[in-house]
C-alpha atoms as a PDB file:
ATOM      1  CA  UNK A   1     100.948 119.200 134.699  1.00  0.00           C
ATOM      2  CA  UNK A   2     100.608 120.714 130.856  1.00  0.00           C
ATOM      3  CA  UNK A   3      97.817 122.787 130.047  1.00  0.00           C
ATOM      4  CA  UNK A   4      95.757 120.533 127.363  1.00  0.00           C
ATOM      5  CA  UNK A   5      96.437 123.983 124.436  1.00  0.00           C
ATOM      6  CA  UNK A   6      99.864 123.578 124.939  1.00  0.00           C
ATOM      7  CA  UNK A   7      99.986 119.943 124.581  1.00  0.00           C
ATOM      8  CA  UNK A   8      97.852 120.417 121.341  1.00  0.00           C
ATOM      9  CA  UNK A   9     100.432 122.971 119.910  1.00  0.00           C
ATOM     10  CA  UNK A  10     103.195 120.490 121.102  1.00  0.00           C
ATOM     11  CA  UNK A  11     101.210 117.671 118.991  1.00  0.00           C
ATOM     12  CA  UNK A  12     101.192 118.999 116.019  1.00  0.00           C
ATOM     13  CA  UNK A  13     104.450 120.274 116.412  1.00  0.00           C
ATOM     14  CA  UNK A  14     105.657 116.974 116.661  1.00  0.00           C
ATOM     15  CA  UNK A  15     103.357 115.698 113.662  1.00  0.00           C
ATOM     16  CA  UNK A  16     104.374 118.283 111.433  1.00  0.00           C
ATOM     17  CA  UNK A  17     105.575 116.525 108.937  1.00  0.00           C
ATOM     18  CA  UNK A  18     102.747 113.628 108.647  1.00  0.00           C
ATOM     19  CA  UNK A  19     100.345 113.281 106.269  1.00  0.00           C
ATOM     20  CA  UNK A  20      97.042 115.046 108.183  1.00  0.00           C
ATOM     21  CA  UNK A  21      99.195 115.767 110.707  1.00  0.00           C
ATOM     22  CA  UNK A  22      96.252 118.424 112.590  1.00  0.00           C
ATOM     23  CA  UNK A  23      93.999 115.491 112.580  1.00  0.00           C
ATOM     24  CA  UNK A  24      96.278 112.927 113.958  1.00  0.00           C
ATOM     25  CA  UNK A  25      97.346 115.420 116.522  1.00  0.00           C
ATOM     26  CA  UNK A  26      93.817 116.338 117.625  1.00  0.00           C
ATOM     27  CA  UNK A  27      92.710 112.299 117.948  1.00  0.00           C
ATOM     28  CA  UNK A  28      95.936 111.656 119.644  1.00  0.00           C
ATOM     29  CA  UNK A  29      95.316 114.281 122.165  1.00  0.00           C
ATOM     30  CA  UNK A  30      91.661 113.725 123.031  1.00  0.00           C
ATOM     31  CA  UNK A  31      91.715 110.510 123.471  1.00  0.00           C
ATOM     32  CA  UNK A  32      95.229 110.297 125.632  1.00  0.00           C
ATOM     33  CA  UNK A  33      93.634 113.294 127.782  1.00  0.00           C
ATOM     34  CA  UNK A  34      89.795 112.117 127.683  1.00  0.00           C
ATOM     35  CA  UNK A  35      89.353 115.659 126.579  1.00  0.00           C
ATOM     36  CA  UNK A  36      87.045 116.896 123.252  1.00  0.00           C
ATOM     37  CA  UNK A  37      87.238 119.392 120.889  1.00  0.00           C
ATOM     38  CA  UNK A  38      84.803 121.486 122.958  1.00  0.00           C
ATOM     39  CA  UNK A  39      87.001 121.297 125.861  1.00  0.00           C
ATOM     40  CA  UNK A  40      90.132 122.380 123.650  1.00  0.00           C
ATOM     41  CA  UNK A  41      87.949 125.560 122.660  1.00  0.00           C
ATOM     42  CA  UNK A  42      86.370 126.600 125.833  1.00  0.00           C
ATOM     43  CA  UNK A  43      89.069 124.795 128.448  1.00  0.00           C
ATOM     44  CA  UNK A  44      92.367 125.546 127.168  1.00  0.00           C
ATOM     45  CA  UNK A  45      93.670 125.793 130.374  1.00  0.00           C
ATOM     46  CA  UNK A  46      92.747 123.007 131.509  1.00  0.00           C
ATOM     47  CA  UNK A  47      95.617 120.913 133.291  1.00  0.00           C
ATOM     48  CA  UNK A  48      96.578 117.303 131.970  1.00  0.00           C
ATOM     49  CA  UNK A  49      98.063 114.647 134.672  1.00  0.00           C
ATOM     50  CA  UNK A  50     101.417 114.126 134.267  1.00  0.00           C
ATOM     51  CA  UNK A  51     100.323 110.571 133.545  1.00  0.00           C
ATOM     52  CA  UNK A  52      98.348 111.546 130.495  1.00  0.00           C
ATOM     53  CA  UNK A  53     100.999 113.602 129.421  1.00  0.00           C
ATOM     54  CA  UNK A  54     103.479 111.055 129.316  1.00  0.00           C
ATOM     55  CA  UNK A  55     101.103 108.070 127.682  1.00  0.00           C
ATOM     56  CA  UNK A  56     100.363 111.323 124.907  1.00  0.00           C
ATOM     57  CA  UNK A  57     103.901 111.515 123.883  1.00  0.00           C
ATOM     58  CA  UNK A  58     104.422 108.135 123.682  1.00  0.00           C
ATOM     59  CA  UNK A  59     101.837 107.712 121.235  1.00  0.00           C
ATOM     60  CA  UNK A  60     103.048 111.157 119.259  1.00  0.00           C
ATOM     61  CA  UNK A  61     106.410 108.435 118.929  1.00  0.00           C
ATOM     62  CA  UNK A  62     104.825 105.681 117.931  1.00  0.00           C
ATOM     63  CA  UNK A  63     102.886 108.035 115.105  1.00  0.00           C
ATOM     64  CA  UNK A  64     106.136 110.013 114.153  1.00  0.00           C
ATOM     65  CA  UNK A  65     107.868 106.095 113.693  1.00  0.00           C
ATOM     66  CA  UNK A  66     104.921 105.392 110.946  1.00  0.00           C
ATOM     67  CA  UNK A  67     102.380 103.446 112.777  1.00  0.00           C
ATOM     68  CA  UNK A  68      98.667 104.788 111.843  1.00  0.00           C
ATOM     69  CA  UNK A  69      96.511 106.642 114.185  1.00  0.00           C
ATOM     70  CA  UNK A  70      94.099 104.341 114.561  1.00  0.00           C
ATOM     71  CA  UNK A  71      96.505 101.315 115.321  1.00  0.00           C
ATOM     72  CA  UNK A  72      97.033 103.563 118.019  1.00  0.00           C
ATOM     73  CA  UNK A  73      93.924 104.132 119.339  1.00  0.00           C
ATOM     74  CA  UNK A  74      93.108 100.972 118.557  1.00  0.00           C
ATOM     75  CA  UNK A  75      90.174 101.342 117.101  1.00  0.00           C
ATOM     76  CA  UNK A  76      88.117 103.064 113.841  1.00  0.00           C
ATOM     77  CA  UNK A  77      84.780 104.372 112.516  1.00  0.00           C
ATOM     78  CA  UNK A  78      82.992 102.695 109.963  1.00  0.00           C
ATOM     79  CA  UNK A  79      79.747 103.335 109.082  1.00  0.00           C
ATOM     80  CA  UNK A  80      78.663 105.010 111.826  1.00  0.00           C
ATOM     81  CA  UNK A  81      79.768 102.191 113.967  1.00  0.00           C
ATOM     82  CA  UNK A  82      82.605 102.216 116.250  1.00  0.00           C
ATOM     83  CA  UNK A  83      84.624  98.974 115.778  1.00  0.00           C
ATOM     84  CA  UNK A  84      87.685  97.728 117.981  1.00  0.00           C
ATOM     85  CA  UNK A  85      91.169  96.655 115.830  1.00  0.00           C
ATOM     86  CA  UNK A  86      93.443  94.139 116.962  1.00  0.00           C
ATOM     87  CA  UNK A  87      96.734  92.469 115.268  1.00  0.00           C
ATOM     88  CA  UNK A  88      94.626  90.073 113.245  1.00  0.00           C
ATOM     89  CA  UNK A  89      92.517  92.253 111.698  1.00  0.00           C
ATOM     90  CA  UNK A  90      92.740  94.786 108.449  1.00  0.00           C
ATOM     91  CA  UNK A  91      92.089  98.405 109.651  1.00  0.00           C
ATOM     92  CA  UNK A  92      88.478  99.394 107.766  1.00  0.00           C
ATOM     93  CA  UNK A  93      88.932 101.848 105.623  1.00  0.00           C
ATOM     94  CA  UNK A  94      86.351 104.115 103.280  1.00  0.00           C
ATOM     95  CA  UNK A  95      86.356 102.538 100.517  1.00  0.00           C
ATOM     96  CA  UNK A  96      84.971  99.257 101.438  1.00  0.00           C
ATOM     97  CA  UNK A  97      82.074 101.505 102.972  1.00  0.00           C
ATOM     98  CA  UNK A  98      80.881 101.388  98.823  1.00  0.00           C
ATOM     99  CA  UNK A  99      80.175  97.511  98.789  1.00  0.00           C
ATOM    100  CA  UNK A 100      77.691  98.152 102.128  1.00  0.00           C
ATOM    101  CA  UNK A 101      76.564 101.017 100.162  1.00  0.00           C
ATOM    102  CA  UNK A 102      75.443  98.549  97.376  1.00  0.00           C
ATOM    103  CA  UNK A 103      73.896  95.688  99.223  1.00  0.00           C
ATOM    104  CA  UNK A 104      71.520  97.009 101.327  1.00  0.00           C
ATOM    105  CA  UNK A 105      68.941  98.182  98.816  1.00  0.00           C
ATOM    106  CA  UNK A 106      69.527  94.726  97.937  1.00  0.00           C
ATOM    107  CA  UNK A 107      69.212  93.172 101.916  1.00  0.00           C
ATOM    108  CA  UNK A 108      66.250  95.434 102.467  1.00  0.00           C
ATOM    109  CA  UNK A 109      64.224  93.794  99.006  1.00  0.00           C
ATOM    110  CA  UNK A 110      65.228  90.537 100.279  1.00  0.00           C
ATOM    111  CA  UNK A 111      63.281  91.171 103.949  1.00  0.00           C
ATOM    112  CA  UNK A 112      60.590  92.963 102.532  1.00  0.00           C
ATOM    113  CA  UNK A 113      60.277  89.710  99.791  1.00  0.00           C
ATOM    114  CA  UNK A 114      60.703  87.079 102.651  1.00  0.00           C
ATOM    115  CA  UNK A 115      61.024  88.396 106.045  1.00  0.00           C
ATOM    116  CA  UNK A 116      64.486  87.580 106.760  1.00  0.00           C
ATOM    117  CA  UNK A 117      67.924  88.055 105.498  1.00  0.00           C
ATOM    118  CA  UNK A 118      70.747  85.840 106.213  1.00  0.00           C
ATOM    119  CA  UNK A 119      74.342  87.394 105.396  1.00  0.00           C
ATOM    120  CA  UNK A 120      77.811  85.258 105.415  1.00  0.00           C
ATOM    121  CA  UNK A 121      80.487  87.386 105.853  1.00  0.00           C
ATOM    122  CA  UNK A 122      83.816  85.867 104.338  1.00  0.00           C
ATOM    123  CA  UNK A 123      87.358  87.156 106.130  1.00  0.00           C
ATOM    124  CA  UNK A 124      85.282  89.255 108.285  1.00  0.00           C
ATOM    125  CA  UNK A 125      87.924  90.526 110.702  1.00  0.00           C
ATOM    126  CA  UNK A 126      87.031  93.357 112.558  1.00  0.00           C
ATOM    127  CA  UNK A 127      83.150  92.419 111.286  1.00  0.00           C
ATOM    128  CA  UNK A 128      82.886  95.613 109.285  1.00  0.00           C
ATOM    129  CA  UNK A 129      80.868  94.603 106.635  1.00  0.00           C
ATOM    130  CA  UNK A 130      78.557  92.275 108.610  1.00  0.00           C
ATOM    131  CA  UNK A 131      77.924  94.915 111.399  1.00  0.00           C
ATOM    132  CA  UNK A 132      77.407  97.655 109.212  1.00  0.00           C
ATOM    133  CA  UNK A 133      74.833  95.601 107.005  1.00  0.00           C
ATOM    134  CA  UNK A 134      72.922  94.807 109.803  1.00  0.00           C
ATOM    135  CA  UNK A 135      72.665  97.936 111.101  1.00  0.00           C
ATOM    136  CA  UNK A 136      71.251  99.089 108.261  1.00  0.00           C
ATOM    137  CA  UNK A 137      69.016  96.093 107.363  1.00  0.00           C
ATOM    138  CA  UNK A 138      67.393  95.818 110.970  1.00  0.00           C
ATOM    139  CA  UNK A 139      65.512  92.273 109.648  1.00  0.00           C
ATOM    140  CA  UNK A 140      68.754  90.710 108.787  1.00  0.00           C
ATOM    141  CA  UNK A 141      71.237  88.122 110.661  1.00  0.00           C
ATOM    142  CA  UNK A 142      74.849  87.308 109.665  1.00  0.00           C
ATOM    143  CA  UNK A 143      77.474  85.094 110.546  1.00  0.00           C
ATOM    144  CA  UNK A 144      81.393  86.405 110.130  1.00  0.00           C
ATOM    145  CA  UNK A 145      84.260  83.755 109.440  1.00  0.00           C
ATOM    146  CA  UNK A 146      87.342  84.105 109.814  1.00  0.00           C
ATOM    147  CA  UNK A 147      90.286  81.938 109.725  1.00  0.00           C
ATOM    148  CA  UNK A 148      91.936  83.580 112.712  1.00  0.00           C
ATOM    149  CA  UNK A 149      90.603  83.304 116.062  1.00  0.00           C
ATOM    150  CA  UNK A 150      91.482  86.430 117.379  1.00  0.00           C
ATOM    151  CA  UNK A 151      89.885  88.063 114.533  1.00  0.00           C
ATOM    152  CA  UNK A 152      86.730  86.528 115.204  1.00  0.00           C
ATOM    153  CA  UNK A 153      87.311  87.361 118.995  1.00  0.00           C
ATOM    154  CA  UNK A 154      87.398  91.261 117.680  1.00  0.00           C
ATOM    155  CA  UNK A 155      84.117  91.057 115.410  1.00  0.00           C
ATOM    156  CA  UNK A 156      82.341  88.954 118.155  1.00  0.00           C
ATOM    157  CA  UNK A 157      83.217  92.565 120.746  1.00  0.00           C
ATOM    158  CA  UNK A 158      82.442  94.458 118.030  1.00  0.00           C
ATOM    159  CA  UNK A 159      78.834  93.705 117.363  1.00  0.00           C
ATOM    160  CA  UNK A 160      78.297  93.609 121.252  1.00  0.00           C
ATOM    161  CA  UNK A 161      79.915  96.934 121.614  1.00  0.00           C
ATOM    162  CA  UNK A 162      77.331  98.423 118.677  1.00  0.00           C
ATOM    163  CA  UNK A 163      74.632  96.697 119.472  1.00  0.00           C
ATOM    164  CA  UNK A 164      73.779  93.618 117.679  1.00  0.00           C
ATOM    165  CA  UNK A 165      75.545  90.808 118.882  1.00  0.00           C
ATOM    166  CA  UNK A 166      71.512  89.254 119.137  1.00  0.00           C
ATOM    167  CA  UNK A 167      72.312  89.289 115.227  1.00  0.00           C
ATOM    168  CA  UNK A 168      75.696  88.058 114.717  1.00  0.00           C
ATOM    169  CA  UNK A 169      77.579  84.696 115.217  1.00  0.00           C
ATOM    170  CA  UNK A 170      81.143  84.852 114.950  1.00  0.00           C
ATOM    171  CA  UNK A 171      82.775  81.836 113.414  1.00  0.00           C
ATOM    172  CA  UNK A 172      86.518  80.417 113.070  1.00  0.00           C
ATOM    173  CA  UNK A 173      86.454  78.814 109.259  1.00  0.00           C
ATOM    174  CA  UNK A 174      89.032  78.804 106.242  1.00  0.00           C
ATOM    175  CA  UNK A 175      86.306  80.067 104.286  1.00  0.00           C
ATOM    176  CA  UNK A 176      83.685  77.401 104.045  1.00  0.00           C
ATOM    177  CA  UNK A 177      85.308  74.916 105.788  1.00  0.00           C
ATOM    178  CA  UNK A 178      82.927  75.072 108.430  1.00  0.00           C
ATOM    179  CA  UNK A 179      80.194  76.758 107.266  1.00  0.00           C
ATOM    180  CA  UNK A 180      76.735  74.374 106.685  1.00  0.00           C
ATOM    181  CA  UNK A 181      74.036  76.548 106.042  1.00  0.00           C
ATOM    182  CA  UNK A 182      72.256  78.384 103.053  1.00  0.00           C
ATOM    183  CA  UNK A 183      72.708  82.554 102.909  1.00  0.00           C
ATOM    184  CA  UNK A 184      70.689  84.765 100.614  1.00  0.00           C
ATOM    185  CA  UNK A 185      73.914  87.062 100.724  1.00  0.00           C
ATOM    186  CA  UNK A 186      77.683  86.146 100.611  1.00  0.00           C
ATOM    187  CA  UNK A 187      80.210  89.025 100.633  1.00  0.00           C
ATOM    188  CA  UNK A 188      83.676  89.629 101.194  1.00  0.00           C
ATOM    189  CA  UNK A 189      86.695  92.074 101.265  1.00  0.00           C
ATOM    190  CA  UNK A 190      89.469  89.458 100.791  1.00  0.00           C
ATOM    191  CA  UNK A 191      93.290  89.506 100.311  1.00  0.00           C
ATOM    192  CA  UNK A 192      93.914  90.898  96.725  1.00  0.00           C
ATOM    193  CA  UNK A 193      97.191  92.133  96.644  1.00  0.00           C
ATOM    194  CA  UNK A 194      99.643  90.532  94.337  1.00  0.00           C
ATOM    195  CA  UNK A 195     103.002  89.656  95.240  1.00  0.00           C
ATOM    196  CA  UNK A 196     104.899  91.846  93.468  1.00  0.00           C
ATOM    197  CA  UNK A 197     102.383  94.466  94.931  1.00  0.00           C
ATOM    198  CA  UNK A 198     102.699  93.550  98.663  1.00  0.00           C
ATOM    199  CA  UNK A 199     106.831  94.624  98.494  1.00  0.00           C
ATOM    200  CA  UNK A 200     105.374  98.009  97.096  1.00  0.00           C
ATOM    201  CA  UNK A 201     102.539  98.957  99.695  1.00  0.00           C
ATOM    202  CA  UNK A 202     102.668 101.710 101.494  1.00  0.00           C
ATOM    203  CA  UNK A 203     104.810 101.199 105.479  1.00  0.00           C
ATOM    204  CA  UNK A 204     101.478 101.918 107.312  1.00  0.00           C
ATOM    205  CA  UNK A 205      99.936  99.058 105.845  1.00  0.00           C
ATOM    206  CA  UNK A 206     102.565  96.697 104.723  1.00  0.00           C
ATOM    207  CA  UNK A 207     103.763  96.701 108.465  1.00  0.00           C
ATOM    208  CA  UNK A 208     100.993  97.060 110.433  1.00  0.00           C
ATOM    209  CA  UNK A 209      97.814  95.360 108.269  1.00  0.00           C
ATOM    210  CA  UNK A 210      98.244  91.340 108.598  1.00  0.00           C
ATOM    211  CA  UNK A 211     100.074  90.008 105.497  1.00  0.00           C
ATOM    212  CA  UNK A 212      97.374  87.251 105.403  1.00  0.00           C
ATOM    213  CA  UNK A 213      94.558  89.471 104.826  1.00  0.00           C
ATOM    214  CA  UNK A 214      96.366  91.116 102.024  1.00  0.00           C
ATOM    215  CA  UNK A 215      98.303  89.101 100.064  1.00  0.00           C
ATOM    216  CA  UNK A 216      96.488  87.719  97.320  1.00  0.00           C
ATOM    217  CA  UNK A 217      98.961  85.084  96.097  1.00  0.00           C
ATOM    218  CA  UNK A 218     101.233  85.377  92.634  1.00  0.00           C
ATOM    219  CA  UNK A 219      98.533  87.113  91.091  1.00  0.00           C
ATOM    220  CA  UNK A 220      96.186  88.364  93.587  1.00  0.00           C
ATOM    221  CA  UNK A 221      93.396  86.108  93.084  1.00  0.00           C
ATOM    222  CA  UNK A 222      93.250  83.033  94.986  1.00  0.00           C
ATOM    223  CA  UNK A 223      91.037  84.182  97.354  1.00  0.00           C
ATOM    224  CA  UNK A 224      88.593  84.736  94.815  1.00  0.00           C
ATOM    225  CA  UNK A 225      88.716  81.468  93.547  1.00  0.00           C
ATOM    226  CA  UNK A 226      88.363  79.655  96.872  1.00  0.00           C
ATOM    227  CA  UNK A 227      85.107  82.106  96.990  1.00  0.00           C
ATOM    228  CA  UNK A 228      83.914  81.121  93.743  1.00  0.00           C
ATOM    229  CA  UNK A 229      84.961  77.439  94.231  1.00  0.00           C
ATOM    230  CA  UNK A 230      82.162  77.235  97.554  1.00  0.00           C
ATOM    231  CA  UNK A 231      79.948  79.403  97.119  1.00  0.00           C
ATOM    232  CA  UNK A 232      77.040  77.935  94.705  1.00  0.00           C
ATOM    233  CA  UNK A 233      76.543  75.379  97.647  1.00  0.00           C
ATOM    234  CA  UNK A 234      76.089  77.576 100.397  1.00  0.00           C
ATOM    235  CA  UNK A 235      73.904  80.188  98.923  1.00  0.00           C
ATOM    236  CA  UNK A 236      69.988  80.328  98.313  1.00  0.00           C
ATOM    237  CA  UNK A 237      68.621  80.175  95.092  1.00  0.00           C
ATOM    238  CA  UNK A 238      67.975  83.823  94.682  1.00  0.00           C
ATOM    239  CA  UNK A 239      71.395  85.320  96.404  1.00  0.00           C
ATOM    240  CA  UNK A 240      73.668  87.716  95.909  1.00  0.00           C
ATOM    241  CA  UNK A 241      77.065  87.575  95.894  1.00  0.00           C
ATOM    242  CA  UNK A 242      79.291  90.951  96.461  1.00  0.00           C
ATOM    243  CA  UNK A 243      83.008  91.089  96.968  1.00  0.00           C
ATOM    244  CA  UNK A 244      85.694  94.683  97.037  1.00  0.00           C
ATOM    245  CA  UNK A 245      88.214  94.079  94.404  1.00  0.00           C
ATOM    246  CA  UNK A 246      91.669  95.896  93.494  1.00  0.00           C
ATOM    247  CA  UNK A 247      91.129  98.421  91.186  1.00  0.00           C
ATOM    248  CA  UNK A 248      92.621  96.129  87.960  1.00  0.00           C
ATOM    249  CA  UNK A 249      91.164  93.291  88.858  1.00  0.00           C
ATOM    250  CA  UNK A 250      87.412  93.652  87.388  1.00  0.00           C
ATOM    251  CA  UNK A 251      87.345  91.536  84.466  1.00  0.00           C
ATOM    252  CA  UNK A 252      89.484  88.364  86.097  1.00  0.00           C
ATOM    253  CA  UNK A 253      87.326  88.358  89.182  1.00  0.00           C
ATOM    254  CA  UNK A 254      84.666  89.106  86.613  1.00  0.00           C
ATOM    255  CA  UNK A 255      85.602  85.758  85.162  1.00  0.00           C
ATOM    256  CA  UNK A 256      86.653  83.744  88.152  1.00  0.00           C
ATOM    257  CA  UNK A 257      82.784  84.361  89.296  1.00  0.00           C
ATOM    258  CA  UNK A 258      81.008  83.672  85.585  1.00  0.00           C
ATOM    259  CA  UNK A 259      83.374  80.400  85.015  1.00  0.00           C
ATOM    260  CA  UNK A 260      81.536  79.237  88.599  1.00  0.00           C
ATOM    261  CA  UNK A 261      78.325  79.826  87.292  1.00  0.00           C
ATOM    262  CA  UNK A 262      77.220  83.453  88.236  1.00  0.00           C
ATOM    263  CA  UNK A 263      77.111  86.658  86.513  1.00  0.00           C
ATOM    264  CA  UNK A 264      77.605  90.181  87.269  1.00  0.00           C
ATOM    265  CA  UNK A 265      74.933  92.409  87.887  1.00  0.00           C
ATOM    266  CA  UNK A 266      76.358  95.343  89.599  1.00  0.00           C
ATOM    267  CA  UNK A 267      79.630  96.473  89.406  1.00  0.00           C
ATOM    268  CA  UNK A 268      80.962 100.214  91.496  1.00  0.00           C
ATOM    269  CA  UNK A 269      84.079 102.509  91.979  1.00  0.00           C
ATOM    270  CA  UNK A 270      84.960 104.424  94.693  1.00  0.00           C
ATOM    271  CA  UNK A 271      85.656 107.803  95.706  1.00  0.00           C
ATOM    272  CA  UNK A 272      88.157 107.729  93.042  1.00  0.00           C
ATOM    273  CA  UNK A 273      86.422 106.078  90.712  1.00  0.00           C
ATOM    274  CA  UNK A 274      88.719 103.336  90.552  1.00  0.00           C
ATOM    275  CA  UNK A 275      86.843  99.774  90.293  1.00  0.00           C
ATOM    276  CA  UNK A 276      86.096  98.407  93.569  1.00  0.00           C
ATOM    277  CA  UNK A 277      82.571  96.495  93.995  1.00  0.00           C
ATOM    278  CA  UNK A 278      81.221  93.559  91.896  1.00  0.00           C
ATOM    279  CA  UNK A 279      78.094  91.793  92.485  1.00  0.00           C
ATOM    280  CA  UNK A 280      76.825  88.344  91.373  1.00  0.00           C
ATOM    281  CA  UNK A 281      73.599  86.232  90.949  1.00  0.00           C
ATOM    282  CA  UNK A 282      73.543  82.632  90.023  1.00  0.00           C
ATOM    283  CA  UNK A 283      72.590  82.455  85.706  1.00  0.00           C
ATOM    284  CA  UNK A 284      69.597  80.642  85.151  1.00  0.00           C
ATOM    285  CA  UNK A 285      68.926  77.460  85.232  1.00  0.00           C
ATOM    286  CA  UNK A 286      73.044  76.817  86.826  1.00  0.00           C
ATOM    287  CA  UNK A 287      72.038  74.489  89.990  1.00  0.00           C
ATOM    288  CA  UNK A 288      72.828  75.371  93.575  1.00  0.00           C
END
């Protein structure tokens, strides 16, 4: 057995030369040793199974080859919630925390106006965006599609695991295709990468993300149209619609949206202030 400070030191020996190598090393190490950060101050001593020890270094390999920590782990934070990954889905990152931060003033007005809130959740994956919206809009329901099975599987665990599977349906669509209700919110973090892009992205994601919830097509857009082509029918007179975009793509997804009939009321960067959130309302007078 390995006393769990020396296995720390050996961890970020190992990681060294990662990016946030003292981070990876400490997430590694508590969760491969069900140990915490206040057992690595006050326990140092403590002795990790050769069993642990073993299952720890093969994860310090699989991290020093270039797969993400939280592939790993197989699983990430967002929002405050703690969400399950699997093959199928994207792994949630921070920035698409900025298009929850944007709807739920929105959601909330909507309840207060009306009592109830019904959210459609396009390509929802690990249900990220549907899951953290309702936990912060306690009056609201959503339903997550998803073209891929197992990706609806994962959201479907997800809200249970959090809490609010009594307010989410998981669904298996190709966007609309089997979607028959009205929504007072669509959103949607879709595949935007181009493909001149997707040769170009960094290894962690380009081999470990699913191609089909990155690539965008030639130019990065088709899943934007395929929104924009469905969405008038499925969404109440008075909804919103709110989608992440690459940071260049503003003013086409700008116009994919206003050619369908809607126009942009809200638009956001993130941390980086790089363009990232749009959101739409039907114009006047354009029929659902």
């Amino acid at each position: 057995m390995v006393a769990l400070a020396a296995l720390l030191r050996e961890a970020r020996y190992t990681l060294a030369n990662v990016e946030n190598s003292e981070l990876d090393a400490r997430l590694l190490v508590e969760h491969f040793t069900g140990t915490t950060r206040t057992d690595a101050i006050a326990r140092p001593d403590r002795r990790i199974s050769a069993e642990d020890v073993a299952a720890l270094r093969a994860a310090l390999a699989r991290r020093l080859a270039g797969e993400p920590v939280h592939r790993i782990l197989g699983k990430r934070e967002f929002y405050g919630l703690d969400l399950l990954l699997s093959p199928a889905t994207l792994e949630p990152r921070p920035d698409t925390e900025i298009l929850v931060d944007r709807l739920v003033p929105h959601l909330k007005r909507i309840v207060e106006q009306l009592g109830e809130c019904r959210i459609l959740d396009l390509g929802t994956g690990t249900g990220a965006i549907a899951l953290a919206l309702l936990g912060q809009v306690p009056g609201a329901t959503a339903v997550g599609v998803d073209i891929d099975a197992q990706a609806v599987e994962t959201a479907v665990t997800n809200a249970m695991r959090n809490g609010l599977s009594d307010r989410f349906q998981g669904l298996v669509s190709d966007w609309f295709s089997e979607v028959n209700e009205k929504f007072h919110a669509i959103v949607s973090n879709p595949p935007y990468i181009n493909s001149q892009e997707m040769a170009s992205l960094p290894q962690e994601v380009r081999l470990f993300d699913p191609e089909k919830a990155l690539h965008g097509g030639p130019d990065g857009l088709e899943a934007y149209r395929a929104v924009a082509a469905g969405v008038a029918s499925r969404l109440e007179v008075e909804g919103l619609v709110a989608v992440e975009i690459g940071y260049r793509q503003r003013e086409s997804v700008a116009d994919i949206f206003e050619a369908a009939g809607f126009e942009t009321i809200e638009a956001a960067t993130d941390l980086a202030g790089r363009d990232r959130v749009l959101v739409f309302r039907r114009r006047p007078g354009v029929p659902s």
